[in-house]
C-alpha atoms as a PDB file:
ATOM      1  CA  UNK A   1       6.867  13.720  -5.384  1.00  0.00           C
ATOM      2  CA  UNK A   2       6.097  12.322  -9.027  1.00  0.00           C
ATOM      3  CA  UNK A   3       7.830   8.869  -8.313  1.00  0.00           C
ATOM      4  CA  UNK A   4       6.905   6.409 -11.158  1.00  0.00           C
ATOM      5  CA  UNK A   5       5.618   3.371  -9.928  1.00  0.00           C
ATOM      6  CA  UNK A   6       7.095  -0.416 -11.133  1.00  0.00           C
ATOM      7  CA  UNK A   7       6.256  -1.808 -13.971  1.00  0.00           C
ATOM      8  CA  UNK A   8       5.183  -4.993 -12.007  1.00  0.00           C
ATOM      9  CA  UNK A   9       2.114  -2.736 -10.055  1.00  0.00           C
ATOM     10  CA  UNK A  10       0.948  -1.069 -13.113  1.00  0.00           C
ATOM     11  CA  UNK A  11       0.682  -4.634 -14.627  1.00  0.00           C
ATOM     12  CA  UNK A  12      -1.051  -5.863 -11.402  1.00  0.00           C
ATOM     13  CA  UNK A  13      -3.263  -3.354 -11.867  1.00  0.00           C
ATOM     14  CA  UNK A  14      -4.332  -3.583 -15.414  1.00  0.00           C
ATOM     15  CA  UNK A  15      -7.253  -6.101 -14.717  1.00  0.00           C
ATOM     16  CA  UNK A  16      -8.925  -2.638 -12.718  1.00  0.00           C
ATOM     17  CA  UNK A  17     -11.432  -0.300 -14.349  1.00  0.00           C
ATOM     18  CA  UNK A  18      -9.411   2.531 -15.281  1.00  0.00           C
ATOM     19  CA  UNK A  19     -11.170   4.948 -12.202  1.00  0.00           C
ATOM     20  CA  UNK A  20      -9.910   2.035  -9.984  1.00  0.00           C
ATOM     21  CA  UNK A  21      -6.322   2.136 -11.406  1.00  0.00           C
ATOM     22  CA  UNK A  22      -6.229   6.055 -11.363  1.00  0.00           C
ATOM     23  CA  UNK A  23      -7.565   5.835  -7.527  1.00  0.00           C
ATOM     24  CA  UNK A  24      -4.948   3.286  -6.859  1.00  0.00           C
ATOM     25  CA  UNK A  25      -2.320   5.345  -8.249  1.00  0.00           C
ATOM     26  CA  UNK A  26      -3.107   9.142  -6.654  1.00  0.00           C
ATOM     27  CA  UNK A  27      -3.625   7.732  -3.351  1.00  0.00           C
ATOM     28  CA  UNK A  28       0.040   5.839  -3.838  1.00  0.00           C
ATOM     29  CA  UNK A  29       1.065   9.302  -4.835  1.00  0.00           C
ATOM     30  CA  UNK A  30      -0.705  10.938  -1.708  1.00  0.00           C
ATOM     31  CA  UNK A  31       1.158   8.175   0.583  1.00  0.00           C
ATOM     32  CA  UNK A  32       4.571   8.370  -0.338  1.00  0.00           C
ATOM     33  CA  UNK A  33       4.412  12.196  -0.475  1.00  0.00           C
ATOM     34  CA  UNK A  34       3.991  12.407   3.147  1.00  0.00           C
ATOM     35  CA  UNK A  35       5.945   9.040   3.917  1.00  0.00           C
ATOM     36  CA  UNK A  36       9.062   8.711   1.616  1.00  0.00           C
ATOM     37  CA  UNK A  37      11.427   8.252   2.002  1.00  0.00           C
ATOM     38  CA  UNK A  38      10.159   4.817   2.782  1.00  0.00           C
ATOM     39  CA  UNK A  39      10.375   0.742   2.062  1.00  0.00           C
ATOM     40  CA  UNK A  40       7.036   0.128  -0.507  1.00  0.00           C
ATOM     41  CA  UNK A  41       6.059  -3.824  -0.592  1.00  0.00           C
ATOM     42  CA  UNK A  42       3.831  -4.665  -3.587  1.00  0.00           C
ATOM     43  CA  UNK A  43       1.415  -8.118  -3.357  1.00  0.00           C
ATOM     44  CA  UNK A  44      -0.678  -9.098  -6.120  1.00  0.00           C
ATOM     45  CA  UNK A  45      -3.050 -10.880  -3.211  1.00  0.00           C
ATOM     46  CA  UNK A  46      -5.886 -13.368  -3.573  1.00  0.00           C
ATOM     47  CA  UNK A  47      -8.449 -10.555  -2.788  1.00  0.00           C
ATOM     48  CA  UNK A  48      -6.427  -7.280  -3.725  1.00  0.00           C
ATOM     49  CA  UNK A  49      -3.240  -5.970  -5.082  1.00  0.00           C
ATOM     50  CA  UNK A  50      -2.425  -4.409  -1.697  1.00  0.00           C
ATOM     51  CA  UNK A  51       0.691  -1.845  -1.228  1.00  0.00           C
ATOM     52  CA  UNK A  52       2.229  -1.675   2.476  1.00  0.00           C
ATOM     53  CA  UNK A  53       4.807   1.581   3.601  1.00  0.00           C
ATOM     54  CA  UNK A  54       6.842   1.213   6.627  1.00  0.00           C
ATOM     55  CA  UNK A  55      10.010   1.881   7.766  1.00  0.00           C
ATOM     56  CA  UNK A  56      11.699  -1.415   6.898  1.00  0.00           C
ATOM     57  CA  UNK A  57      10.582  -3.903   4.212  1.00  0.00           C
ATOM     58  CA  UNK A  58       9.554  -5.817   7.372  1.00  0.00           C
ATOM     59  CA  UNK A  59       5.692  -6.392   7.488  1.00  0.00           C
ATOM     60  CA  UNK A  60       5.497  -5.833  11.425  1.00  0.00           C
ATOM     61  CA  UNK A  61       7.218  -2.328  10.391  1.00  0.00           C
ATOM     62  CA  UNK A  62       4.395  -1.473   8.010  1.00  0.00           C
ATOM     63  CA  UNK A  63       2.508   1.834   9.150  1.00  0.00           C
ATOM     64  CA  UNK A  64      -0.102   2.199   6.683  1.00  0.00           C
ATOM     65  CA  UNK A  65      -0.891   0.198   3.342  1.00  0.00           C
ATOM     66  CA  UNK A  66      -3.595   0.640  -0.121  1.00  0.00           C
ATOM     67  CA  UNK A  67      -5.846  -2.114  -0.929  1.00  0.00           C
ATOM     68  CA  UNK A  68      -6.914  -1.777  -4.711  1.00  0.00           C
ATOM     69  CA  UNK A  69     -10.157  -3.410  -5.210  1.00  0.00           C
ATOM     70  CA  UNK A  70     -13.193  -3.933  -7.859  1.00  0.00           C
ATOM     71  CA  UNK A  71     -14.937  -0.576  -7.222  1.00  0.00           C
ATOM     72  CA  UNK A  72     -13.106   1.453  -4.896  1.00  0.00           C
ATOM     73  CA  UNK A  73      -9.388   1.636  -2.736  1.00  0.00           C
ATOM     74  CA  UNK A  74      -8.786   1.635   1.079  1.00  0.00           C
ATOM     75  CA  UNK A  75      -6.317   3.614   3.077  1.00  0.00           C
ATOM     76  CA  UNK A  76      -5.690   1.338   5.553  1.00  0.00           C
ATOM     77  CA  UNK A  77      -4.000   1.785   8.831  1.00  0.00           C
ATOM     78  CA  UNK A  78      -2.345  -1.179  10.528  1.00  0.00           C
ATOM     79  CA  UNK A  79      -2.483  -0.101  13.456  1.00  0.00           C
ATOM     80  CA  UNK A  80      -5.934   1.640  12.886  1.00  0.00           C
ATOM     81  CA  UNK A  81      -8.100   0.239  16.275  1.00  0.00           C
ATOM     82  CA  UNK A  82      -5.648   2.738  18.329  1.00  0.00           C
ATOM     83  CA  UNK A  83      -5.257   5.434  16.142  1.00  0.00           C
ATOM     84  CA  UNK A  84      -6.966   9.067  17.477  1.00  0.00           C
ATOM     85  CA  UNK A  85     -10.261   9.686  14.991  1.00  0.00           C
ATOM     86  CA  UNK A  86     -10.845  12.978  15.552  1.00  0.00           C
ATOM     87  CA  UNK A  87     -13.161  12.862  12.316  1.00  0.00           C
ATOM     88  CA  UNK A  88     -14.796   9.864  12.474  1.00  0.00           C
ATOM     89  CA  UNK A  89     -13.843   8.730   9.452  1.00  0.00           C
ATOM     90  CA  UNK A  90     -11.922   5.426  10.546  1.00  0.00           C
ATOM     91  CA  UNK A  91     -14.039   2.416   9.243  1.00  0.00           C
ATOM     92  CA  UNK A  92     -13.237  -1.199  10.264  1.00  0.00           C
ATOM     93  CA  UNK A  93     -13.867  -3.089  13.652  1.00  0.00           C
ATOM     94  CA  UNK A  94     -11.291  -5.746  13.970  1.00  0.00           C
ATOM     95  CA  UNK A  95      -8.727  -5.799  17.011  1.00  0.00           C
ATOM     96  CA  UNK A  96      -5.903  -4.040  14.635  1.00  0.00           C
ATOM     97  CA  UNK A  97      -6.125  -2.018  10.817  1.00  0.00           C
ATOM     98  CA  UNK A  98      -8.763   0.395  10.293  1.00  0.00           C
ATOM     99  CA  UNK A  99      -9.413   2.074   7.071  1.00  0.00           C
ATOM    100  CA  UNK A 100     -10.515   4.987   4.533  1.00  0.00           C
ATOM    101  CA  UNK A 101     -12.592   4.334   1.512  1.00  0.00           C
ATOM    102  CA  UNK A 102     -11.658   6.378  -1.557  1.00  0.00           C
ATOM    103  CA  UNK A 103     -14.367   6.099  -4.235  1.00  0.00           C
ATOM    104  CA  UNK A 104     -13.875   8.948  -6.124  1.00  0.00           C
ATOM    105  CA  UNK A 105     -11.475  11.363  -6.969  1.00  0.00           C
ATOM    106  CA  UNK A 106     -12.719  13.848  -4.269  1.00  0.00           C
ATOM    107  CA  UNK A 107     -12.283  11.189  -1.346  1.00  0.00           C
ATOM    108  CA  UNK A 108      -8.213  11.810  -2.450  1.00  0.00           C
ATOM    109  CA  UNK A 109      -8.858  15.487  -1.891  1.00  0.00           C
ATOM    110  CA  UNK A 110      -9.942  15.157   1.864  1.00  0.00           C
ATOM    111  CA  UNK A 111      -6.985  17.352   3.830  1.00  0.00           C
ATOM    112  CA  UNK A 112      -7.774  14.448   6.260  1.00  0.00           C
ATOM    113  CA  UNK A 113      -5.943  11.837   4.280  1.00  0.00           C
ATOM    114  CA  UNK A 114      -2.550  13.452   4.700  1.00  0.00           C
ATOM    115  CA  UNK A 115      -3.451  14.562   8.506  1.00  0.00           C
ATOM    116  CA  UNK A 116      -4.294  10.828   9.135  1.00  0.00           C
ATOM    117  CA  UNK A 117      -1.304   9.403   7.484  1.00  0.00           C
ATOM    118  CA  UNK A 118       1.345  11.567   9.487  1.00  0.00           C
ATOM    119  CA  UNK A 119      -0.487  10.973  12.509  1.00  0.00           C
ATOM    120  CA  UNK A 120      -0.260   6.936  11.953  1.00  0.00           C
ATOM    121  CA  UNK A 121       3.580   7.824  10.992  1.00  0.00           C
ATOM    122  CA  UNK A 122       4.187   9.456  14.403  1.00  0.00           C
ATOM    123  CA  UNK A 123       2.170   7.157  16.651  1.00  0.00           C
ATOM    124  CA  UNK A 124       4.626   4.346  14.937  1.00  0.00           C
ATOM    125  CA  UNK A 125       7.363   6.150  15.607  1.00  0.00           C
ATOM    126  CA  UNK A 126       6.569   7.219  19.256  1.00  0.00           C
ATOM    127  CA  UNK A 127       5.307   3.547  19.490  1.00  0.00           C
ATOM    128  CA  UNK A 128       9.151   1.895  18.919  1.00  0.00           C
ATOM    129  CA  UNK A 129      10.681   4.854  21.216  1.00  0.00           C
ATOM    130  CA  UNK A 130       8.543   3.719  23.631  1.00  0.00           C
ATOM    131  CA  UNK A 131       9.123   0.259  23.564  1.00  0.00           C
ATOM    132  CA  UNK A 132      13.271   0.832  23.658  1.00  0.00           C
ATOM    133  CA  UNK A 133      12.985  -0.335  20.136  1.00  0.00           C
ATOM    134  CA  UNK A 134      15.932   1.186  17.216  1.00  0.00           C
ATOM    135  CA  UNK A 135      14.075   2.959  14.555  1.00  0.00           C
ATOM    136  CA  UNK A 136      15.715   1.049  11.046  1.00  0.00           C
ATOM    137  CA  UNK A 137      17.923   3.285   9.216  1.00  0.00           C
ATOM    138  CA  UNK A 138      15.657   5.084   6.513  1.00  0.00           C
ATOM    139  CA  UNK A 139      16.096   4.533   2.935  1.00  0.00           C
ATOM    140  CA  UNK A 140      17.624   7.331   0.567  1.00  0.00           C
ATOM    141  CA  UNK A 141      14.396   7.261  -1.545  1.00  0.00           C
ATOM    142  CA  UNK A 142      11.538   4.546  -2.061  1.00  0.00           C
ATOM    143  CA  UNK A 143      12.119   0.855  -2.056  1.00  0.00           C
ATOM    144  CA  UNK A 144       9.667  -0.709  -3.564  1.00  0.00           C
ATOM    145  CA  UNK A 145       9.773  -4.422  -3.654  1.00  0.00           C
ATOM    146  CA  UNK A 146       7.485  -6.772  -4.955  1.00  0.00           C
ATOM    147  CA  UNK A 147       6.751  -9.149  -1.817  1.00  0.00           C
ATOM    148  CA  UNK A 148       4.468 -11.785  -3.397  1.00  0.00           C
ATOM    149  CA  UNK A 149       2.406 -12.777  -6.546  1.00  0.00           C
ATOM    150  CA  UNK A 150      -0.220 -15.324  -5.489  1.00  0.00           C
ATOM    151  CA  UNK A 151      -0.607 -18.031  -8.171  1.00  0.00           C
ATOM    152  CA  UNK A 152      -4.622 -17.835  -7.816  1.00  0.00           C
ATOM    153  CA  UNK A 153      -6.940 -14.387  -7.239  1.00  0.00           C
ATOM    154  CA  UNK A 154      -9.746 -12.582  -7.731  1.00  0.00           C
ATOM    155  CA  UNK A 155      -9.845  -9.764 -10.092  1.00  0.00           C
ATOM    156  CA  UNK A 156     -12.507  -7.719 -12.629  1.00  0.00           C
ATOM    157  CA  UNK A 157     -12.909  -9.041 -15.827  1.00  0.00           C
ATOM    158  CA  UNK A 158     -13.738  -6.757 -18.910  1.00  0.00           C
ATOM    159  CA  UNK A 159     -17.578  -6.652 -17.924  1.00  0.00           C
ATOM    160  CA  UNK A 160     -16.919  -5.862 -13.717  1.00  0.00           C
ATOM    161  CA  UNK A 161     -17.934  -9.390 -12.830  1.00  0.00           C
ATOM    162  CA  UNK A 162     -14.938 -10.896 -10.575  1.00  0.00           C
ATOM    163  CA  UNK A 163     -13.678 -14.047 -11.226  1.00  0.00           C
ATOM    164  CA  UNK A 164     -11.004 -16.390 -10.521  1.00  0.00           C
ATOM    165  CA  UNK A 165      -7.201 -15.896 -12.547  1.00  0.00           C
ATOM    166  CA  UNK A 166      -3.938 -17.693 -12.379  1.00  0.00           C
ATOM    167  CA  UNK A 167      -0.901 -15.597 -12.384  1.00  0.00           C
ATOM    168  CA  UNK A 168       1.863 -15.448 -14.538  1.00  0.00           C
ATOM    169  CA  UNK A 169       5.382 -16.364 -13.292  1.00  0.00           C
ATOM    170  CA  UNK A 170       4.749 -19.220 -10.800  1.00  0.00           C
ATOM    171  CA  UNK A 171       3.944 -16.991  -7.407  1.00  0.00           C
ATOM    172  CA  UNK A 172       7.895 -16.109  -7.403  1.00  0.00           C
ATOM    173  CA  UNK A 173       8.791 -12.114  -6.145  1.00  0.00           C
ATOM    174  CA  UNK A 174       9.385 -10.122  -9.070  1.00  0.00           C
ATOM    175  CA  UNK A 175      12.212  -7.127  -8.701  1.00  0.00           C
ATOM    176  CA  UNK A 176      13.127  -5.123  -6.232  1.00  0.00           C
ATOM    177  CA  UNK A 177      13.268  -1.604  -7.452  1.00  0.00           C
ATOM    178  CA  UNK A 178      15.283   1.595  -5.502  1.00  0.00           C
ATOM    179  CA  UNK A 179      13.888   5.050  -7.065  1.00  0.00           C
ATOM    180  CA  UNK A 180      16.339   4.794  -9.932  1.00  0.00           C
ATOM    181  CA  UNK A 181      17.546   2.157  -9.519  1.00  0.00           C
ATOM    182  CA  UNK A 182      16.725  -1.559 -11.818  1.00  0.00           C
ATOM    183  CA  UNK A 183      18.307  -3.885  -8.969  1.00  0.00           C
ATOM    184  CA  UNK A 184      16.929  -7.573  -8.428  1.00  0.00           C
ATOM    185  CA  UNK A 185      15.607  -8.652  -5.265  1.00  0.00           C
ATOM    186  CA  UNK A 186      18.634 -11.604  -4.759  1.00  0.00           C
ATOM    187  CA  UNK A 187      17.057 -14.801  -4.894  1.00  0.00           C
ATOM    188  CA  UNK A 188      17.025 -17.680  -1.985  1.00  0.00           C
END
């Protein structure tokens, strides 16, 4: 799909060793090949810069999200606990999200990845049919919208070791960004 990601993630994730960053960014790739067109919210968390798809730009509509962190990224699922595992490959054990850790460039390579990630799409889908619910009107291409920028987090420095930052900007949403398209999220 080739769809250039914000300027406001690839500053997010400059503080990353540059394997991290290049993880972060082919399994973004891998997700919105398979999900796009779809909404793509952006937080530059306490713990991780974490990037949700869904349906909407609603959280409870989220299907699947990346978690960038110090050594490695997660595909996680959000709802994980009832997806099928037919490889085993799930990791987690809370009562909702289970993950996939992607270390190295081969982890992106699994064919399970993109099995996984349409199976979590149509379990969502099947999921709101179920429950009577009105699937949201899907976007021409990918929204992405940066959702939050928490003032204080913890991120690599040069050497590895994490440590405490403060953001830039004052913990306000940055822009929200159509493919193509330089619109601003209005403001409140």
């Amino acid at each position: 799909m080739g769809l250039s990601p914000p300027k406001e993630l690839l500053k997010f994730l400059e503080p990353y060793d540059p394997r991290v960053r290049k993880l972060a960014l082919g399994l973004r790739a891998l997700v919105l090949e398979v999900m796009a067109p779809c909404h793509e919210n952006i937080y530059d968390a306490y713990s991780a810069v974490a990037i949700g798809y869904g349906l909407s730009e609603r959280l409870g509509d989220g299907i699947c999200h990346v978690a960038v962190y110090s050594s490695n990224v997660n595909l996680g699922f959000n709802f994980g606990a009832t997806l099928p595992d037919p490889a085993g490959i799930l990791e987690g054990s809370g009562k909702q999200i289970r993950h996939i850790r992607i270390a190295s460039e081969a982890d992106l390579m699994r064919p399970e990845l993109r099995s996984y990630l349409l199976r979590a799409c149509k379990v969502a889908i099947d999921d709101a049919r179920k429950l009577g619910e009105a699937l949201p009107p899907r976007p021409k291409g990918v929204v992405s919208i940066v959702k939050a920028i928490y003032p204080k987090k913890r991120r690599p420095d040069k050497s590895g070791k994490i440590v405490i930052v403060r953001s830039e900007g004052g913990g306000k949403p940055a822009a929200r960004k159509k493919a193509g398209s330089t619109r601003k999220k209005p403001s409140r």
